[in-house]
PDB file of N, CA and C in Angstrom:
ATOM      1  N   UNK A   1      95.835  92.391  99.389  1.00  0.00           N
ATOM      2  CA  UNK A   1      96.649  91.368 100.018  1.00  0.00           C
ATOM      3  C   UNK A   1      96.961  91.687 101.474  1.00  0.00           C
ATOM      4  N   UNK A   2      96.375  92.541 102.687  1.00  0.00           N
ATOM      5  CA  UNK A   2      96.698  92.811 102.913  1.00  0.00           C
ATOM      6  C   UNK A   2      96.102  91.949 104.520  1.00  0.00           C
ATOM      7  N   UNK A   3      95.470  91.181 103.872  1.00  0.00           N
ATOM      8  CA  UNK A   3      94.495  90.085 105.244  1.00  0.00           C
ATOM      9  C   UNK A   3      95.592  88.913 104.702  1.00  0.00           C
ATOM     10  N   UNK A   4      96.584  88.700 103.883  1.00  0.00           N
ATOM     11  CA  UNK A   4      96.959  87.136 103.591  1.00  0.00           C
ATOM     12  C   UNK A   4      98.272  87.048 104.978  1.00  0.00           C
ATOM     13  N   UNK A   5      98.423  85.863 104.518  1.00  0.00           N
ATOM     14  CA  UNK A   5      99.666  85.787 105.668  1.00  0.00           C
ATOM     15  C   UNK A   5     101.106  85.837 104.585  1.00  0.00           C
ATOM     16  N   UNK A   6     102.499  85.586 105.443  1.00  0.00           N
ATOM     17  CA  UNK A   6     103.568  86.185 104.354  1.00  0.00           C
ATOM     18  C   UNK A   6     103.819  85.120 103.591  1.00  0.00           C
ATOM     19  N   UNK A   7     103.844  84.228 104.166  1.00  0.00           N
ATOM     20  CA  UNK A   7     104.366  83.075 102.857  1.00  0.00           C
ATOM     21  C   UNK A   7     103.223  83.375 101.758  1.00  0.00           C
ATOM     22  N   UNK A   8     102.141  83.672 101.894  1.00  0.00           N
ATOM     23  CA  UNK A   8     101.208  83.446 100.446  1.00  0.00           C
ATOM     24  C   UNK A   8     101.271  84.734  99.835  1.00  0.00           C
ATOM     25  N   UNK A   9     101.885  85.883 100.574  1.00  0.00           N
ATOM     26  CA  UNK A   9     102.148  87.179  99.655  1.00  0.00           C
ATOM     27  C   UNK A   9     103.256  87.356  99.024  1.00  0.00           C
ATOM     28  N   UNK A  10     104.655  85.952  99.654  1.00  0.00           N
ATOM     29  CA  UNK A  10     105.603  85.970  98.792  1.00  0.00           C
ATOM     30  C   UNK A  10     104.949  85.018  97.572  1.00  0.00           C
ATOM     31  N   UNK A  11     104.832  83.986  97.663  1.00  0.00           N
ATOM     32  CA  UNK A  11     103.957  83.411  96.458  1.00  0.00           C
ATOM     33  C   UNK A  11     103.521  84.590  95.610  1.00  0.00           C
ATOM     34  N   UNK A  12     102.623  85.374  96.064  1.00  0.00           N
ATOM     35  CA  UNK A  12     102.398  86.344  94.728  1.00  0.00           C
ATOM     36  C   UNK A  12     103.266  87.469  94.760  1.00  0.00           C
ATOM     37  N   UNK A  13     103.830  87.143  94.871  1.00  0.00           N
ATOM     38  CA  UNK A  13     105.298  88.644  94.243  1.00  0.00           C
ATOM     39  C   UNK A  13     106.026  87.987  93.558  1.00  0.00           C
ATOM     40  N   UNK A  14     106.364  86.264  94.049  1.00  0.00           N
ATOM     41  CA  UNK A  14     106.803  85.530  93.274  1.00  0.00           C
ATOM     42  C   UNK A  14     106.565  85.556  91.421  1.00  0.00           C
ATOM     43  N   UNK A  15     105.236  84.962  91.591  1.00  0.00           N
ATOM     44  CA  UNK A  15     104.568  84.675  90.486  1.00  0.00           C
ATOM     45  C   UNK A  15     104.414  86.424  89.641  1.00  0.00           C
ATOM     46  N   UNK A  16     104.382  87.316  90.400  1.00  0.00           N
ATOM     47  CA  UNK A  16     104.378  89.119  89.646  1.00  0.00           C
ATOM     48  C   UNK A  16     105.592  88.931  89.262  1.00  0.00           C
ATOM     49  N   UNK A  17     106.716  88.889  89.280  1.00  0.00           N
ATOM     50  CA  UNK A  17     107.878  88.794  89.344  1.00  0.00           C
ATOM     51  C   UNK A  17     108.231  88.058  87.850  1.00  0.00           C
ATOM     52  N   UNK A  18     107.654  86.958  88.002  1.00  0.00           N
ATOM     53  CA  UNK A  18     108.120  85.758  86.724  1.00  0.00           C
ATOM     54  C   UNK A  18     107.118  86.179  85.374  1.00  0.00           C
ATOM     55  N   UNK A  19     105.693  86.246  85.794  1.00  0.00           N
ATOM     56  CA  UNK A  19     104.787  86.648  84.642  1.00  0.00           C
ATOM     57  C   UNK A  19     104.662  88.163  84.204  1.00  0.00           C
ATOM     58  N   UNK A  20     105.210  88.600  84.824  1.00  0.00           N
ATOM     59  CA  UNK A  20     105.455  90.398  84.555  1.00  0.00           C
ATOM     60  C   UNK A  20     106.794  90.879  84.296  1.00  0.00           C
ATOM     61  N   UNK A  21     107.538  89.992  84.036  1.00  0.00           N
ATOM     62  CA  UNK A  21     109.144  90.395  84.174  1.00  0.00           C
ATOM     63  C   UNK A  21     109.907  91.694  83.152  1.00  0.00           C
ATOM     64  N   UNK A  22     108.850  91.747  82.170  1.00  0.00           N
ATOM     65  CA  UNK A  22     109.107  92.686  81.085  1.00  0.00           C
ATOM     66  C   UNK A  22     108.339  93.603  80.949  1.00  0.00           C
ATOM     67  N   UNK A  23     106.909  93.948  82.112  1.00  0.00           N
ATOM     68  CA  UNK A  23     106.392  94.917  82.058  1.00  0.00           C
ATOM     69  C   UNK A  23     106.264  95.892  83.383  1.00  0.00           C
ATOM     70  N   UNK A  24     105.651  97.009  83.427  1.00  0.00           N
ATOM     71  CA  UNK A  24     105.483  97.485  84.646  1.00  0.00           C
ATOM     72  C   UNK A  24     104.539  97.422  85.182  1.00  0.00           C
ATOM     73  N   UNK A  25     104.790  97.146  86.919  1.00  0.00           N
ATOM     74  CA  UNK A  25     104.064  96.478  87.633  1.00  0.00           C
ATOM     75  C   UNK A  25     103.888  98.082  88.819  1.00  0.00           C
ATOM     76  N   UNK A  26     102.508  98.560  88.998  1.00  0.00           N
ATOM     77  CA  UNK A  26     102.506  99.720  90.254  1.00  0.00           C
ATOM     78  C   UNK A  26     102.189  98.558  91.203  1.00  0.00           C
ATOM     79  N   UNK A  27     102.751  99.056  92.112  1.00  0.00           N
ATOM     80  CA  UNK A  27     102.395  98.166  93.561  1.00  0.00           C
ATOM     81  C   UNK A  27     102.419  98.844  94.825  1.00  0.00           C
ATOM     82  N   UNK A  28     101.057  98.471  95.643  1.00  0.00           N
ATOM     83  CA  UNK A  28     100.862  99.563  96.730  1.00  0.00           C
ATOM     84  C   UNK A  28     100.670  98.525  97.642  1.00  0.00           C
ATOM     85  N   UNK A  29     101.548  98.633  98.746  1.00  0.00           N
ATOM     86  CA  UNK A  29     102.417  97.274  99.840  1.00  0.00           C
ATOM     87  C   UNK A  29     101.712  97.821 101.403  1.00  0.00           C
ATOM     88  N   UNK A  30     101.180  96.941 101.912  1.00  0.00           N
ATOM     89  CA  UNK A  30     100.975  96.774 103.106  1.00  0.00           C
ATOM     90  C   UNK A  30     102.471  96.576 104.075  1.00  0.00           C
ATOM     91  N   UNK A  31     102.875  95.273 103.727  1.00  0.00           N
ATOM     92  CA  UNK A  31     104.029  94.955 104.171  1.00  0.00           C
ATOM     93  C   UNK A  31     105.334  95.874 103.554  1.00  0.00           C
ATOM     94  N   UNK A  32     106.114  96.642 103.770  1.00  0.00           N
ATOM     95  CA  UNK A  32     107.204  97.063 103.299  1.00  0.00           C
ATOM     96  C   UNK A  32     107.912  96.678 103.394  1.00  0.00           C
ATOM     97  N   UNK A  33     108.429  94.685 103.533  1.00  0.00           N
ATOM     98  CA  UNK A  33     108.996  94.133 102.520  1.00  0.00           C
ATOM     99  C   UNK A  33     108.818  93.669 101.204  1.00  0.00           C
ATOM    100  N   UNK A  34     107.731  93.682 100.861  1.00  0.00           N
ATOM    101  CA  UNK A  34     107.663  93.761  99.532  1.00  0.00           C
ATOM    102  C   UNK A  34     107.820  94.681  98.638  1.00  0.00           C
ATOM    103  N   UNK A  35     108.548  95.547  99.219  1.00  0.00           N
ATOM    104  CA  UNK A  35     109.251  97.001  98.468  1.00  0.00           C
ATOM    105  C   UNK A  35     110.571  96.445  97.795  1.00  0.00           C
ATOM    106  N   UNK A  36     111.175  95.391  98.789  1.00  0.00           N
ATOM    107  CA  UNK A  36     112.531  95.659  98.349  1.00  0.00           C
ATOM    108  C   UNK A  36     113.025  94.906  97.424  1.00  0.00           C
ATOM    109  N   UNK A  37     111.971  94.133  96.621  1.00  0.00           N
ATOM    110  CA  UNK A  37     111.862  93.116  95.629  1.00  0.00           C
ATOM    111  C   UNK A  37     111.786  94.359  94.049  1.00  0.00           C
ATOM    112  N   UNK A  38     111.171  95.307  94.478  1.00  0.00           N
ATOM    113  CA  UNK A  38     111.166  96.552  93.005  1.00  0.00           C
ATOM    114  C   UNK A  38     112.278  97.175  93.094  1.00  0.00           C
ATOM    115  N   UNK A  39     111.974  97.250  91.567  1.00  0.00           N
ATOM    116  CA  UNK A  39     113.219  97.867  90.895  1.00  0.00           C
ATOM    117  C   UNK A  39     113.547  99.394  91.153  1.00  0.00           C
ATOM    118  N   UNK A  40     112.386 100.132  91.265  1.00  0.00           N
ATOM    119  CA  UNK A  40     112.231 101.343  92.003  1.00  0.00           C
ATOM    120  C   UNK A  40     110.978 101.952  92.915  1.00  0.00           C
ATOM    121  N   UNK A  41     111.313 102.547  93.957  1.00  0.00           N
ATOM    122  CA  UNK A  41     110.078 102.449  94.973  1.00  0.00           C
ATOM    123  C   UNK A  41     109.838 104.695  94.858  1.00  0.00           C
ATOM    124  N   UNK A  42     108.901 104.781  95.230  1.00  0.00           N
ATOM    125  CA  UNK A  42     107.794 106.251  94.566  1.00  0.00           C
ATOM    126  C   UNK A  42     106.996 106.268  96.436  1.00  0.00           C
ATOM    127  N   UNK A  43     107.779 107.107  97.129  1.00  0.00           N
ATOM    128  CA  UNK A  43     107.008 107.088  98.281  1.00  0.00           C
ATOM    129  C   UNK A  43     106.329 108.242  97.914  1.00  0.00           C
ATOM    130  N   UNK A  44     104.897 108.282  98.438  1.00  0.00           N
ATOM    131  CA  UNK A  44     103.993 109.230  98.457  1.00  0.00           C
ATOM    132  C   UNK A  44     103.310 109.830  99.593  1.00  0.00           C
ATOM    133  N   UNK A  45     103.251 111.076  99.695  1.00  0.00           N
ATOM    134  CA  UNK A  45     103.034 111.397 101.247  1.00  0.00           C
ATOM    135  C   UNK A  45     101.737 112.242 101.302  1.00  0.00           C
ATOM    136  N   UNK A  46     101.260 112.609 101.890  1.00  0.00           N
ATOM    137  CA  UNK A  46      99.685 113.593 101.508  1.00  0.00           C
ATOM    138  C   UNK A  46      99.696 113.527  99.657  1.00  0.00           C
ATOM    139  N   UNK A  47      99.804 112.679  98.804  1.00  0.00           N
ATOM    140  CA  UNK A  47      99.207 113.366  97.476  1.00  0.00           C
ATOM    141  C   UNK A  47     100.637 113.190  96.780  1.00  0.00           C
ATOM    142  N   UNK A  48     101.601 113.701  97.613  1.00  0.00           N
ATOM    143  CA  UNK A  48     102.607 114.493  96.914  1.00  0.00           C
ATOM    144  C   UNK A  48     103.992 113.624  96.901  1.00  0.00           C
ATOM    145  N   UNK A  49     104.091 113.285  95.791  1.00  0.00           N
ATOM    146  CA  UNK A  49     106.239 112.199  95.651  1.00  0.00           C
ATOM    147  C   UNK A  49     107.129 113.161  96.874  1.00  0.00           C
ATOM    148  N   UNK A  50     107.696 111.987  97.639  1.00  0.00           N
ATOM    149  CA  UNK A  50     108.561 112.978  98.018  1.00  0.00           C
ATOM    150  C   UNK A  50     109.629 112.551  98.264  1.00  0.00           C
ATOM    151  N   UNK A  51     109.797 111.300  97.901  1.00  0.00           N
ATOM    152  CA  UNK A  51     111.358 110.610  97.022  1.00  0.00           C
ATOM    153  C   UNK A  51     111.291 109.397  96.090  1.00  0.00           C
ATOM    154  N   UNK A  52     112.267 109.146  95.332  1.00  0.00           N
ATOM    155  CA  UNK A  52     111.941 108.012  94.302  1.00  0.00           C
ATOM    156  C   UNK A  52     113.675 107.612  94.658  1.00  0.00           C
ATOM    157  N   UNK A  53     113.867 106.695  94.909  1.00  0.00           N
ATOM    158  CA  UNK A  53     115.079 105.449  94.171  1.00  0.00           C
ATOM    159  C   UNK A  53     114.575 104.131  94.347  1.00  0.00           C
ATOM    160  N   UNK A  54     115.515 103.632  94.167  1.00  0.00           N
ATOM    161  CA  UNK A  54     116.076 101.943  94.653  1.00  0.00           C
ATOM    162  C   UNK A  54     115.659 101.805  95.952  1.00  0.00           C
ATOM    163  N   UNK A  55     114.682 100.778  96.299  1.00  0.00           N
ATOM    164  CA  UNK A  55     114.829 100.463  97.872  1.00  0.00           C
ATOM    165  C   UNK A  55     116.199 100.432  98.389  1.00  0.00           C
ATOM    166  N   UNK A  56     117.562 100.051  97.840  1.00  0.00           N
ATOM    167  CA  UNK A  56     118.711  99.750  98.068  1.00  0.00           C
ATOM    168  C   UNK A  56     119.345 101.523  99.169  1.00  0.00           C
ATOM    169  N   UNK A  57     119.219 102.383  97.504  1.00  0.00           N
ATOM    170  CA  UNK A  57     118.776 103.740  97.435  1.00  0.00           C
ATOM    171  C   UNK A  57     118.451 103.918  98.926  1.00  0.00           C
ATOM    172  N   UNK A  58     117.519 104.337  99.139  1.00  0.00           N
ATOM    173  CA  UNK A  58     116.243 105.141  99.856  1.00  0.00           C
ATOM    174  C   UNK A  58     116.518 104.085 101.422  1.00  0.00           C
ATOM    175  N   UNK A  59     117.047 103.180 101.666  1.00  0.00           N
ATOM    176  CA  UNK A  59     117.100 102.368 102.671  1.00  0.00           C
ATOM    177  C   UNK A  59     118.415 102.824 103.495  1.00  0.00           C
ATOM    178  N   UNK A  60     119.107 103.184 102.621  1.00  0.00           N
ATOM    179  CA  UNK A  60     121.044 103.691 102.904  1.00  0.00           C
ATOM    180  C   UNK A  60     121.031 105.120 103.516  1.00  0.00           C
ATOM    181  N   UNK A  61     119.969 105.646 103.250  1.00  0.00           N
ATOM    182  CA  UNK A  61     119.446 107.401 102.937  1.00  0.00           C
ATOM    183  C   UNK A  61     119.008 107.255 104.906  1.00  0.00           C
ATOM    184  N   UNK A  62     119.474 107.179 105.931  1.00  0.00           N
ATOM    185  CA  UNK A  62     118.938 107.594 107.484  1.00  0.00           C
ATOM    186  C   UNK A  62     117.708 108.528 107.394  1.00  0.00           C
ATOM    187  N   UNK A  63     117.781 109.705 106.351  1.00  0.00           N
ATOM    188  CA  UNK A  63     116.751 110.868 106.145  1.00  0.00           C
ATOM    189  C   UNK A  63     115.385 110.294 105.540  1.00  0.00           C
ATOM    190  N   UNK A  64     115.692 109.227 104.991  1.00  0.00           N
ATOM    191  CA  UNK A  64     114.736 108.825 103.509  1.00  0.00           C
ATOM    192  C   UNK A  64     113.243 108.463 104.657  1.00  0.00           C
ATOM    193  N   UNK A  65     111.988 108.810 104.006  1.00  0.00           N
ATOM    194  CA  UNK A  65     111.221 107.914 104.783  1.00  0.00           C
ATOM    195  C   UNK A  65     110.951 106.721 104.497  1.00  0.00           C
ATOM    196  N   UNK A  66     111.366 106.038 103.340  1.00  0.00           N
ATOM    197  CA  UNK A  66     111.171 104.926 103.324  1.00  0.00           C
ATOM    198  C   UNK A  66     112.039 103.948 104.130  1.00  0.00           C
ATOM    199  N   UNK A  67     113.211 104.542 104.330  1.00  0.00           N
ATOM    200  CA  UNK A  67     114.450 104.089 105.328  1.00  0.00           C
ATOM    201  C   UNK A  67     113.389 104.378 107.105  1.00  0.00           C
ATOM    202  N   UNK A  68     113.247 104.935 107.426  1.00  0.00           N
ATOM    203  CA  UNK A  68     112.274 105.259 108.494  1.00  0.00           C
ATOM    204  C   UNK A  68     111.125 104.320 108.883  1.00  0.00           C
ATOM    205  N   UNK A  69     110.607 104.545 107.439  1.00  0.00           N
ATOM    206  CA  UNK A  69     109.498 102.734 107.492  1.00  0.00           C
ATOM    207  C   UNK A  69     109.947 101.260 108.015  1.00  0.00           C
ATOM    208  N   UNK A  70     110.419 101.493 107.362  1.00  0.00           N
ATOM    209  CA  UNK A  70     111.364 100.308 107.442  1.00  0.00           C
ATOM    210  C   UNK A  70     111.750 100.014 108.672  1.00  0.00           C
ATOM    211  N   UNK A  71     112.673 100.861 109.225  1.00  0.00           N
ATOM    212  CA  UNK A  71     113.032 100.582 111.046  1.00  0.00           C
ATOM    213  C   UNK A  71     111.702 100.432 111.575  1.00  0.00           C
ATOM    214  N   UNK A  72     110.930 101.824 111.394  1.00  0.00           N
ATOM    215  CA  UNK A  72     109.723 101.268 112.119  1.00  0.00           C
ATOM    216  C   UNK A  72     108.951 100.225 112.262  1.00  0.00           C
ATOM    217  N   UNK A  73     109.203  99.416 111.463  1.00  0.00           N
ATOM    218  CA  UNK A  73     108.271  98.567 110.772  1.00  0.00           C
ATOM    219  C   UNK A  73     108.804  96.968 111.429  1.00  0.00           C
ATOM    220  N   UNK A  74     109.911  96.733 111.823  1.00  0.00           N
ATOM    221  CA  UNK A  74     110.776  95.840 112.417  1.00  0.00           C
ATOM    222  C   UNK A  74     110.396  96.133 113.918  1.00  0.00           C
TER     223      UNK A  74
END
């Protein structure tokens, strides 16, 4: 998804969202807003986890890199 534009990648997070609601969904995001729609986000860095919460979590965290992404990313 990573050639679509955003309205048609919310459409499909949408639709992941409604038809997957009871199972687990891995998701590997171009855009890192579509992080903040999961229930829990698994940043991975060379290979290796090197934090897991809540986008909510990990966004509040100044240290977190997913909090880092994020600014950057704006």
């Amino acid at each position: 998804t990573s050639c679509i534009d955003a309205e048609t990648d919310r459409k499909i997070q949408r639709t992941i969202s409604q038809q997957f609601r009871e199972k687990t969904v891995i998701t590997i995001a171009h855009r890192l807003e579509t992080m903040r729609e999961c229930d829990k986000v698994v940043v991975i860095d060379e290979g290796r986890i090197i934090e897991v919460g809540t986008p909510e979590q990990l966004q509040a965290n100044p240290n977190s890199a997913f909090s880092r992404l994020l600014k950057s990313s704006n």
